[in-house]
N, C-alpha and C. Protein backbone atom coordinates (compact mmCIF):
# COMPACT_ATOMS: atom_id res chain seq x y z
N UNK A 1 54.75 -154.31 100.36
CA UNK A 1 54.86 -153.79 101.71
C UNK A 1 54.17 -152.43 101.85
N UNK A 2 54.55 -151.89 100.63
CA UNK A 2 53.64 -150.19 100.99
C UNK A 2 51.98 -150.15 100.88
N UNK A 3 51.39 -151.21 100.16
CA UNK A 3 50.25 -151.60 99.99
C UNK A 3 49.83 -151.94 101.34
N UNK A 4 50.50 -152.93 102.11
CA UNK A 4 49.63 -153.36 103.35
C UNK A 4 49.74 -152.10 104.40
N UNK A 5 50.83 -151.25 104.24
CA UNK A 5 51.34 -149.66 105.10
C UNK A 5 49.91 -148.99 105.06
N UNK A 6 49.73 -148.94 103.54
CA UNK A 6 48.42 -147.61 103.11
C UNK A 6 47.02 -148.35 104.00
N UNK A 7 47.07 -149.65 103.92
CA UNK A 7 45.79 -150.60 104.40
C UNK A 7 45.54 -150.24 106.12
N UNK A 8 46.57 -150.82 106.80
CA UNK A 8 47.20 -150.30 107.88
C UNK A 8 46.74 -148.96 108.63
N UNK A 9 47.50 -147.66 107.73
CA UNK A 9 46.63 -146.43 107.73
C UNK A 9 45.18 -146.11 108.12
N UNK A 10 44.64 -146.72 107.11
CA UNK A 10 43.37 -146.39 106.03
C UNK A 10 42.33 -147.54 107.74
N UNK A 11 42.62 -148.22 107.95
CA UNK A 11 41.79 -149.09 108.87
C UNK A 11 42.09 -148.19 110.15
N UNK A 12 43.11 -147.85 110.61
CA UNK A 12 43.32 -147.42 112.18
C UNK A 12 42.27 -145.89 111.78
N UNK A 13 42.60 -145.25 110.53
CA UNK A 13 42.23 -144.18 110.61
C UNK A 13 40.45 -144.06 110.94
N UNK A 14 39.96 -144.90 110.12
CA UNK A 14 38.87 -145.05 110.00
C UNK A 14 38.05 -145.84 111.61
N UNK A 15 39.14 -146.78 112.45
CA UNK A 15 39.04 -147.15 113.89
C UNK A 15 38.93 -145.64 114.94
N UNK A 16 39.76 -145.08 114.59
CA UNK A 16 39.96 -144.00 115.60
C UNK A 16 38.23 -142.64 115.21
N UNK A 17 38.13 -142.66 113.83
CA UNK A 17 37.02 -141.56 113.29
C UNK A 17 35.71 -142.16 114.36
N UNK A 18 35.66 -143.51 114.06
CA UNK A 18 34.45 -144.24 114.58
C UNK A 18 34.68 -143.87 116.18
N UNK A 19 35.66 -144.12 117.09
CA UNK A 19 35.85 -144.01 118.27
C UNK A 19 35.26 -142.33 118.35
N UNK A 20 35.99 -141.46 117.77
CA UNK A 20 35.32 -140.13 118.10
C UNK A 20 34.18 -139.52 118.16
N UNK A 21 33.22 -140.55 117.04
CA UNK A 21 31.89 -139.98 116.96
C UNK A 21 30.82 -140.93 117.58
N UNK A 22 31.61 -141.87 118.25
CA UNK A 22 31.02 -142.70 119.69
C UNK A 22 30.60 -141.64 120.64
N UNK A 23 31.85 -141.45 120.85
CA UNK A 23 32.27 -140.12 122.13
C UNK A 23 31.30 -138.73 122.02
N UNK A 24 31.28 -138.11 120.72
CA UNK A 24 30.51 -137.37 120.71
C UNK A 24 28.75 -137.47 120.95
N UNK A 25 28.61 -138.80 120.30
CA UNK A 25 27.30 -138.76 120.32
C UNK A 25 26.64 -139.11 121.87
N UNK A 26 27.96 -139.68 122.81
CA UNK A 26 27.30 -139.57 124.06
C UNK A 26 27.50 -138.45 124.91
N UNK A 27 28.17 -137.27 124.11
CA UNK A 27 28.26 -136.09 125.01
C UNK A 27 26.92 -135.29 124.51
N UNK A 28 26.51 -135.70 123.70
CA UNK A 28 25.94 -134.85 123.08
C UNK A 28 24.65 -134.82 123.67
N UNK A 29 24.07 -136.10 124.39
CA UNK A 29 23.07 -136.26 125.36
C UNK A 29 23.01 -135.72 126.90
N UNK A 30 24.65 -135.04 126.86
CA UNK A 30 24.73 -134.41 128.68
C UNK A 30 24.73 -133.05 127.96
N UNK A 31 24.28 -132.12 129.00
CA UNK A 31 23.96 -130.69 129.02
C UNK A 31 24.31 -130.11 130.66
N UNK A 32 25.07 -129.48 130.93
CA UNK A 32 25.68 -128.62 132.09
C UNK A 32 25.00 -127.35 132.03
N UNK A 33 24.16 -127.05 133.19
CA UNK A 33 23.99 -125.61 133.28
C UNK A 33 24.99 -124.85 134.51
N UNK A 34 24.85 -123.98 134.04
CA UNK A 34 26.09 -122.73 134.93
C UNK A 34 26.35 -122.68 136.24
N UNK A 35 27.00 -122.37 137.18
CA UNK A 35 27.39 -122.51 138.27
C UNK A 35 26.59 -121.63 139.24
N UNK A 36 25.50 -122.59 140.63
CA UNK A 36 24.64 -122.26 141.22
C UNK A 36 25.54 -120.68 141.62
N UNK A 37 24.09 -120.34 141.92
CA UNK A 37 24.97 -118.83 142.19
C UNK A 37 23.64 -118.58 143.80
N UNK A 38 23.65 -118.19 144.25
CA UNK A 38 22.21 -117.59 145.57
C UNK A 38 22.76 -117.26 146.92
N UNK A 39 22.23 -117.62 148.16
CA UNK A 39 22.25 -117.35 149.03
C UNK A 39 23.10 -118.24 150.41
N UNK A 40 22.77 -119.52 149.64
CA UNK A 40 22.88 -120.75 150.45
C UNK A 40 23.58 -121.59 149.26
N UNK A 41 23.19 -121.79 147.79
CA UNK A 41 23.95 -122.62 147.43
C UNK A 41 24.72 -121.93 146.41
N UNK A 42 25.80 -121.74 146.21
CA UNK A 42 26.84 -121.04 145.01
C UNK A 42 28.12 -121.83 144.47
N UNK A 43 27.81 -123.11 144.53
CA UNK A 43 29.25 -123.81 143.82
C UNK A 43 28.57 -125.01 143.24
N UNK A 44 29.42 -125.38 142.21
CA UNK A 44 28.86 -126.52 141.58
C UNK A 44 27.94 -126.39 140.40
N UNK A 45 27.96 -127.31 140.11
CA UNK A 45 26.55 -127.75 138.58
C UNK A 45 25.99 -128.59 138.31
N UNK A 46 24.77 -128.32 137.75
CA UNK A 46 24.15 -129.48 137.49
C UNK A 46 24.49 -130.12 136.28
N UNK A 47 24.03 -131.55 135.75
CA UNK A 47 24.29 -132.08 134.69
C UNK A 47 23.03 -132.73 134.32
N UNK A 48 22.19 -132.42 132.97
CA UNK A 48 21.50 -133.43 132.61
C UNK A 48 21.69 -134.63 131.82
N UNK A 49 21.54 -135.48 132.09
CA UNK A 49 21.75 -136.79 131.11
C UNK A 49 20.19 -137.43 130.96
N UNK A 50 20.46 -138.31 130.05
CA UNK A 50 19.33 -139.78 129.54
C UNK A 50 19.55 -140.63 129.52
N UNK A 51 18.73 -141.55 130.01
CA UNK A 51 19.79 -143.44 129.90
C UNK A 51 17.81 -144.02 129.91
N UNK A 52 18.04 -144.19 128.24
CA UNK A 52 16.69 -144.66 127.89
C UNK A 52 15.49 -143.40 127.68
N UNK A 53 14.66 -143.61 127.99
CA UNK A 53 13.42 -142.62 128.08
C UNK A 53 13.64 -141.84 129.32
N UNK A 54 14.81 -142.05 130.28
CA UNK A 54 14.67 -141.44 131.78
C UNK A 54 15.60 -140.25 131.83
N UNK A 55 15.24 -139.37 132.03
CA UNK A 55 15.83 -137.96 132.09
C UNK A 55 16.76 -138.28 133.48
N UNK A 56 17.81 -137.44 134.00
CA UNK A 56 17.90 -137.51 134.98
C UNK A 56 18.88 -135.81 135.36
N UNK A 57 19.22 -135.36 136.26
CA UNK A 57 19.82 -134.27 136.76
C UNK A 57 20.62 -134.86 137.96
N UNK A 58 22.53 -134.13 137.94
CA UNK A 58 23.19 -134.84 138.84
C UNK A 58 24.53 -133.59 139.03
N UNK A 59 24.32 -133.38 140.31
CA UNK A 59 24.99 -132.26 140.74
C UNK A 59 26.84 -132.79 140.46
N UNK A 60 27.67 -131.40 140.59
CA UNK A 60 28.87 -132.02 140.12
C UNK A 60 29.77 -132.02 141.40
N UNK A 61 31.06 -132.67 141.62
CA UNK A 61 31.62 -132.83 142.70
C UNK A 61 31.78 -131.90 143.24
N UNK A 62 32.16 -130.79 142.76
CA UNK A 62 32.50 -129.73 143.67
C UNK A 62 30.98 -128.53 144.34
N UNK A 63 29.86 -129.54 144.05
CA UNK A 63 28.62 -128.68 144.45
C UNK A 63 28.78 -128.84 146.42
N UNK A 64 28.21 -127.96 147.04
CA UNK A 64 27.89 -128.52 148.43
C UNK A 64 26.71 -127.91 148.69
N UNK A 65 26.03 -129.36 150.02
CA UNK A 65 24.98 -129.28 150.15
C UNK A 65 24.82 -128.17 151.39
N UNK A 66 23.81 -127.07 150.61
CA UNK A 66 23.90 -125.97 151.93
C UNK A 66 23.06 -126.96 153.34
N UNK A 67 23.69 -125.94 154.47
CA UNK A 67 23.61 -126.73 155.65
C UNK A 67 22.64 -125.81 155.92
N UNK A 68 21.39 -126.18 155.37
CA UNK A 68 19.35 -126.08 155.78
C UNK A 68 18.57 -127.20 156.53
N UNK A 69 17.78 -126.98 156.69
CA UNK A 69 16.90 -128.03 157.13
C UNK A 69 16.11 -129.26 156.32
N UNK A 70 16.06 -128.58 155.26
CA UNK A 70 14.78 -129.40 154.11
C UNK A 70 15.90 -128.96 152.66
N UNK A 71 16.68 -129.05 152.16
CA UNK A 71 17.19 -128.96 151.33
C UNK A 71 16.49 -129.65 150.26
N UNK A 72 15.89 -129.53 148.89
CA UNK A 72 15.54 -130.11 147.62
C UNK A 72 15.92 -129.54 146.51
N UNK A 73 15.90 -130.72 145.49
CA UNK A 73 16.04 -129.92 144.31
C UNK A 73 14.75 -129.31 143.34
N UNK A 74 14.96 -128.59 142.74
CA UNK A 74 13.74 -127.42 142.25
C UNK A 74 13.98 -127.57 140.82
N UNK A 75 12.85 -127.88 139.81
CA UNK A 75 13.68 -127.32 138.45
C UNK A 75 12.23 -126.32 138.01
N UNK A 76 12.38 -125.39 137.15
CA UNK A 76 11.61 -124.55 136.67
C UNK A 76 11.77 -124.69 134.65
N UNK A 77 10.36 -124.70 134.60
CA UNK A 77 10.14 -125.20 132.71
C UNK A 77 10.59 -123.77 132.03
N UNK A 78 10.13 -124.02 130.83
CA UNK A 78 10.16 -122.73 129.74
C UNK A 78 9.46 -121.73 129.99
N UNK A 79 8.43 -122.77 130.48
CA UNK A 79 7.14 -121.34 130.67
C UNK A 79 6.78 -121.00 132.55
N UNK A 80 7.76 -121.05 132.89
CA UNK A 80 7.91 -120.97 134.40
C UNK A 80 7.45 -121.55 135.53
N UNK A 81 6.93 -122.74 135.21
CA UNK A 81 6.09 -123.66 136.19
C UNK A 81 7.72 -124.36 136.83
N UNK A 82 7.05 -124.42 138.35
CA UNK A 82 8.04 -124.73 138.93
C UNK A 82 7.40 -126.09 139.73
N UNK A 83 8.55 -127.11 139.79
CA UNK A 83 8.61 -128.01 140.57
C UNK A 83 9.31 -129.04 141.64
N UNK A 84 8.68 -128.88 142.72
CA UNK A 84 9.50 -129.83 143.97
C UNK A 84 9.90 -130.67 143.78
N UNK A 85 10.88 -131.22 143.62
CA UNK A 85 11.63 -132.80 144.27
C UNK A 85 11.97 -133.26 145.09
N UNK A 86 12.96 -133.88 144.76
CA UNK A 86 13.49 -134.50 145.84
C UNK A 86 14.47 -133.71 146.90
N UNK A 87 14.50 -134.22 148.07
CA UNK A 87 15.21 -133.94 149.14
C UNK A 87 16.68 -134.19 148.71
N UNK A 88 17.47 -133.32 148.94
CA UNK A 88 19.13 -133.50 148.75
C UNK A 88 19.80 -134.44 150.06
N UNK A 89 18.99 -134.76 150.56
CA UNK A 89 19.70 -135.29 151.91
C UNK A 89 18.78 -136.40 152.46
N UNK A 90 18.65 -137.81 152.31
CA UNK A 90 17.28 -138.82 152.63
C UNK A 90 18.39 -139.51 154.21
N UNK A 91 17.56 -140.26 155.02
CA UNK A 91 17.46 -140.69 155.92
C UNK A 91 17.80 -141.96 155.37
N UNK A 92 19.07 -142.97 156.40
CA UNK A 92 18.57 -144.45 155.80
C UNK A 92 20.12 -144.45 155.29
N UNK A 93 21.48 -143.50 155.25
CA UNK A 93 22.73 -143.87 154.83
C UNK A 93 23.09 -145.04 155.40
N UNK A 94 24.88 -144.50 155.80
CA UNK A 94 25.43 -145.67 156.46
C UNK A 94 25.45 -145.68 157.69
N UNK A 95 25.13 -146.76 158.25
CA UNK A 95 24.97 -146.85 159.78
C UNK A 95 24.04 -145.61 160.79
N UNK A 96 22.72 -145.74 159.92
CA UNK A 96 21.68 -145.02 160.27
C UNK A 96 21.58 -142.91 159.92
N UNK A 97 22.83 -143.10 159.21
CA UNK A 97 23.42 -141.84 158.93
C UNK A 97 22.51 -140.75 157.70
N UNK A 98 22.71 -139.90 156.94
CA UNK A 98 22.17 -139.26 155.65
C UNK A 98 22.94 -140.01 154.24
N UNK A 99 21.92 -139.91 153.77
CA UNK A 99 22.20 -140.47 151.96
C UNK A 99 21.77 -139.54 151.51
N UNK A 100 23.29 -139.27 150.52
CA UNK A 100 23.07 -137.57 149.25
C UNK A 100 22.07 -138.69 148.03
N UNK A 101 21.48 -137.47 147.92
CA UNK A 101 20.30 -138.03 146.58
C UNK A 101 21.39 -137.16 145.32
N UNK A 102 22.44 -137.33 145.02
CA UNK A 102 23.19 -137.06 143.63
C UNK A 102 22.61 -136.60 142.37
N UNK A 103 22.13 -137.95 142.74
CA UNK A 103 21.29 -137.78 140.88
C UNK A 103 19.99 -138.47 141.24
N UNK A 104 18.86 -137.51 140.74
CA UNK A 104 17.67 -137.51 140.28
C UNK A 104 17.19 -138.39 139.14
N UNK A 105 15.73 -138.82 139.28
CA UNK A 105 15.37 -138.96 137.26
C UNK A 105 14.09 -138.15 137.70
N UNK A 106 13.97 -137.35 136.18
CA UNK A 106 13.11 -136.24 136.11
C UNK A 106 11.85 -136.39 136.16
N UNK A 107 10.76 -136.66 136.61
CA UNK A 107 9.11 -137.12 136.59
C UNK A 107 8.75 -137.01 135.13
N UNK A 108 7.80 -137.85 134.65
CA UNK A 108 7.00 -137.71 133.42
C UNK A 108 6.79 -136.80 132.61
N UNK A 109 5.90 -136.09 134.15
CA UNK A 109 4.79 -134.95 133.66
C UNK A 109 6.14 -133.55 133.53
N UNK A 110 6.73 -133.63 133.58
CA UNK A 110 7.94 -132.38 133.00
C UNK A 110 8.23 -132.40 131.74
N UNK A 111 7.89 -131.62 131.16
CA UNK A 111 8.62 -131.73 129.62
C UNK A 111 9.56 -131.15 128.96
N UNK A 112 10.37 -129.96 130.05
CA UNK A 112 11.03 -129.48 129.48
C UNK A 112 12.09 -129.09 131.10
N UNK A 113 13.38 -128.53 131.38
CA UNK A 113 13.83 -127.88 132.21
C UNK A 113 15.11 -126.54 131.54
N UNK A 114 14.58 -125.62 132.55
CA UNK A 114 15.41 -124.45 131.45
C UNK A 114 16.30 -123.88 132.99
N UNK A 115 16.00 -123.61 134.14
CA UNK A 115 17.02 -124.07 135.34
C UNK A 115 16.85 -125.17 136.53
N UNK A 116 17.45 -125.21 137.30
CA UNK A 116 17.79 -126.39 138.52
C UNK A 116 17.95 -125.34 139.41
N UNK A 117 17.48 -125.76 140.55
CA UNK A 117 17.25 -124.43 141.88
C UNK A 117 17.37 -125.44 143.59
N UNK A 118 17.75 -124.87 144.11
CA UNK A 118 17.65 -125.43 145.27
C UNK A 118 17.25 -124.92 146.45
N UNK A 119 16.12 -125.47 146.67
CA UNK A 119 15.04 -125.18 147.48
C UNK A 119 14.73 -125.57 149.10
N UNK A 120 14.92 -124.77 150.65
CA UNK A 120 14.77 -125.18 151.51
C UNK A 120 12.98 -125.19 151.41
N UNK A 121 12.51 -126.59 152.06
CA UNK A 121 11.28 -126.45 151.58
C UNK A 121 10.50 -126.18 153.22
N UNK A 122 11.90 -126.12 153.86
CA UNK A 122 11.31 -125.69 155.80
C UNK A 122 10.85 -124.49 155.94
N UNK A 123 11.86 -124.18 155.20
CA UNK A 123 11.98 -122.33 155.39
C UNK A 123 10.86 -121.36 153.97
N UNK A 124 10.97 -122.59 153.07
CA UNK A 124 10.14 -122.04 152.16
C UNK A 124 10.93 -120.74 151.59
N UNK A 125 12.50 -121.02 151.17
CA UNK A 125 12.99 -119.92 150.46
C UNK A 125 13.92 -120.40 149.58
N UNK A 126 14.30 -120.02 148.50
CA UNK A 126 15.26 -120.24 147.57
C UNK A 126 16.46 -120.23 147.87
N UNK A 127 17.64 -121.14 147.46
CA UNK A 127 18.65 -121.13 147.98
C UNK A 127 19.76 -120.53 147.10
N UNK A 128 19.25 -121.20 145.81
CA UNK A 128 19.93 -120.74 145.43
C UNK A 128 19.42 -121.19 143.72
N UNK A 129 20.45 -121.12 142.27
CA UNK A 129 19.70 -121.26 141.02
C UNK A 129 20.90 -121.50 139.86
N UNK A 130 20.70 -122.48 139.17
CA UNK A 130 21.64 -122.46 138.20
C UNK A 130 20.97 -122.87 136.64
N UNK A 131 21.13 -122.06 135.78
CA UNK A 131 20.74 -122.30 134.26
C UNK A 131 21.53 -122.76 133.13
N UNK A 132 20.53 -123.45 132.40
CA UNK A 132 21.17 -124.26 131.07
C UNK A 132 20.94 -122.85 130.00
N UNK A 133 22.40 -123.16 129.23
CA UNK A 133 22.11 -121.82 128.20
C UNK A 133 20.85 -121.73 127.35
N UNK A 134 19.83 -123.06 127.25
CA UNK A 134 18.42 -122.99 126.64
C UNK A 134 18.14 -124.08 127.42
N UNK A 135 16.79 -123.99 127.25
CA UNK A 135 16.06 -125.10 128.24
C UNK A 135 16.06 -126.36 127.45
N UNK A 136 16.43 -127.74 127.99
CA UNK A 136 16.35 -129.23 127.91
C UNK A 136 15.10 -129.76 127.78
N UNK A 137 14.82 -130.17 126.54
CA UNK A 137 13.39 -131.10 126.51
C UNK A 137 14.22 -132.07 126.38
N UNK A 138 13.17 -132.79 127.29
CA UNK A 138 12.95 -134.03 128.28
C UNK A 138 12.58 -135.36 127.26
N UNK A 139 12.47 -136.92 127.68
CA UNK A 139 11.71 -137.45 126.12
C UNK A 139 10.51 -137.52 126.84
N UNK A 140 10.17 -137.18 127.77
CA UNK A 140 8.27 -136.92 128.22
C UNK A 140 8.27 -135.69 127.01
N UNK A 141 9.17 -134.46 126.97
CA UNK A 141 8.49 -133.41 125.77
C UNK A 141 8.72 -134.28 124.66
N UNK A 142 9.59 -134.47 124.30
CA UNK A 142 9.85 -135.25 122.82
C UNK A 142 8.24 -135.88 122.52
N UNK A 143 7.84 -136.77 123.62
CA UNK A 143 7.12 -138.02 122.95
C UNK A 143 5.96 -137.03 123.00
N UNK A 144 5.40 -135.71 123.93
CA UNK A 144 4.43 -134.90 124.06
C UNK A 144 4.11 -134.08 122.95
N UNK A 145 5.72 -133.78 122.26
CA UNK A 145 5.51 -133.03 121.21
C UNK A 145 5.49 -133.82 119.82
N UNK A 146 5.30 -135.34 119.86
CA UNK A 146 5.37 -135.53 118.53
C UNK A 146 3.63 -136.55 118.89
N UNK A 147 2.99 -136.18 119.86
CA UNK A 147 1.76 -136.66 120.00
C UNK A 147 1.40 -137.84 120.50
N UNK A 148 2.24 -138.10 121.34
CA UNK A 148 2.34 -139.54 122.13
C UNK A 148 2.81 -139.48 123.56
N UNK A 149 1.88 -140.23 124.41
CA UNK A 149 2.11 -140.30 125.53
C UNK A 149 3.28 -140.66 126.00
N UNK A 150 3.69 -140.26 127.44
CA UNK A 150 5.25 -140.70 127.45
C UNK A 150 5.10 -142.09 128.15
N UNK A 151 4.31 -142.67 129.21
CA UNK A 151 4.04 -143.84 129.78
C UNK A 151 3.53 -144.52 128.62
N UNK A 152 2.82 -144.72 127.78
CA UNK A 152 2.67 -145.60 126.22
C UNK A 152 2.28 -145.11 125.51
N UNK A 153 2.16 -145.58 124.39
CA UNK A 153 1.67 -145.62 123.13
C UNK A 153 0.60 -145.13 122.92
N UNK A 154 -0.33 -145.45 123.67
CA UNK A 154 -1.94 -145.79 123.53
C UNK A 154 -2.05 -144.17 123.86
N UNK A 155 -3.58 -144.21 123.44
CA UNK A 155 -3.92 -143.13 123.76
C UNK A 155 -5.57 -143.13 124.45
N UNK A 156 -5.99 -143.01 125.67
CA UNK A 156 -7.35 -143.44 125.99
C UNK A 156 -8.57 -142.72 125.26
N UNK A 157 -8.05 -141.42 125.27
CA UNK A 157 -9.11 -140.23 125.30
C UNK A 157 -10.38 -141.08 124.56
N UNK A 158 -10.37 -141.71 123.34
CA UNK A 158 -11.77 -142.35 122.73
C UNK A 158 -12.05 -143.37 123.30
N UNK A 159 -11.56 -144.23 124.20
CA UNK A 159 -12.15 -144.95 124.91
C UNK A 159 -13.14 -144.97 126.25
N UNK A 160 -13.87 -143.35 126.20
CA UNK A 160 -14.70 -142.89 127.12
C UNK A 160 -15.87 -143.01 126.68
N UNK A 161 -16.62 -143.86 127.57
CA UNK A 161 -18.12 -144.61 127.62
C UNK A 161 -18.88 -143.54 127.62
N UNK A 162 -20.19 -143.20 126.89
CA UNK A 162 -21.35 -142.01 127.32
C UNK A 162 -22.28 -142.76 127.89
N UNK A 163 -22.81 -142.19 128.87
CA UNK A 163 -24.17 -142.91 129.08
C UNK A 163 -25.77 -141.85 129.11
C-alpha cells in the first residue's frame, strides 16, 4: 500500500510540474508595457502576444478610447522610427454602429516595438504613450536577424537578370 502511496505522489507531482511550465511558457510570450500616461489617453495597457509568426498588440480592459476624431494606434522601434496603424474605432459595428479594433497584428516590415502610442491622426497630435520595460522583437526581427526573410525562405536578391 505505501508503494502505490509513493507512486501516487511521484505521478501527480510530476502532473502538476508539467502543468506549471505549460503556463509559464505561454506567459512568457505576453509582454505588458506600462500604463498609457498623455493628454487624451492615460489608463490602461497594452499587451503583446504571438500566435504563430503573427505579432499582435491588445489594449487591456480598463484602457478607454479617448473621445478624438481619428484615434490610432502608433508603435515606435528601438531606433525611433515610428509607425501608423490602425484606427481604434472602424465603421461597420452593430447595427451600422463603431467596431473597437482591440487587438492588432503587427505588419512585417516592424521588427522590433519598444512603446505603443496613441495617435489622433486628424489633429496630427499625440495622445498619449505607453512603454515596454525593453523593446519586443517581433518574429519579422527574429527571422531578420538570423538572415531570413519573414514572408519566406527564399531569398531573391541573386535572382536579378543583367542585361
Amino acid at each position: 500500500m505505501r508503494t502505490v502511496s509513493i507512486i501516487k505522489t511521484g505521478v501527480c507531482t510530476m502532473v502538476a510540474v508539467a502543468l506549471l511550465s505549460t503556463a509559464n511558457a505561454f506567459a512568457a510570450d505576453a509582454h505588458t508595457t506600462a500604463k498609457f500616461e498623455g493628454v487624451k489617453a492615460n489608463s490602461g495597457t497594452a499587451t503583446h502576444g504571438r500566435q504563430g509568426n503573427n505579432d499582435t498588440l491588445t489594449w487591456s480592459d480598463d484602457f478607454k478610447i479617448p473621445d478624438t476624431p481619428a484615434p490610432h494606434w502608433q508603435v515606435v522601434d528601438s531606433k525611433g522610427n515610428v509607425y501608423l496603424l490602425n484606427r481604434l474605432k472602424i465603421k461597420g459595428g452593430v447595427l451600422g454602429g463603431e467596431k473597437e479594433n482591440r487587438t492588432i497584428t503587427i505588419p512585417s516590415y516592424i521588427h522590433d516595438v519598444a512603446k505603443v502610442q496613441i495617435y489622433c491622426a486628424w489633429a496630427e497630435a499625440l495622445l498619449g504613450e505607453a512603454s515596454f520595460p525593453k523593446p519586443i522583437m517581433t518574429a519579422a526581427g527574429e527571422a531578420h536577424a538570423n538572415g531570413m526573410r519573414a514572408d519566406s525562405g527564399m531569398k531573391h536578391d541573386s535572382m536579378a537578370m543583367g542585361r
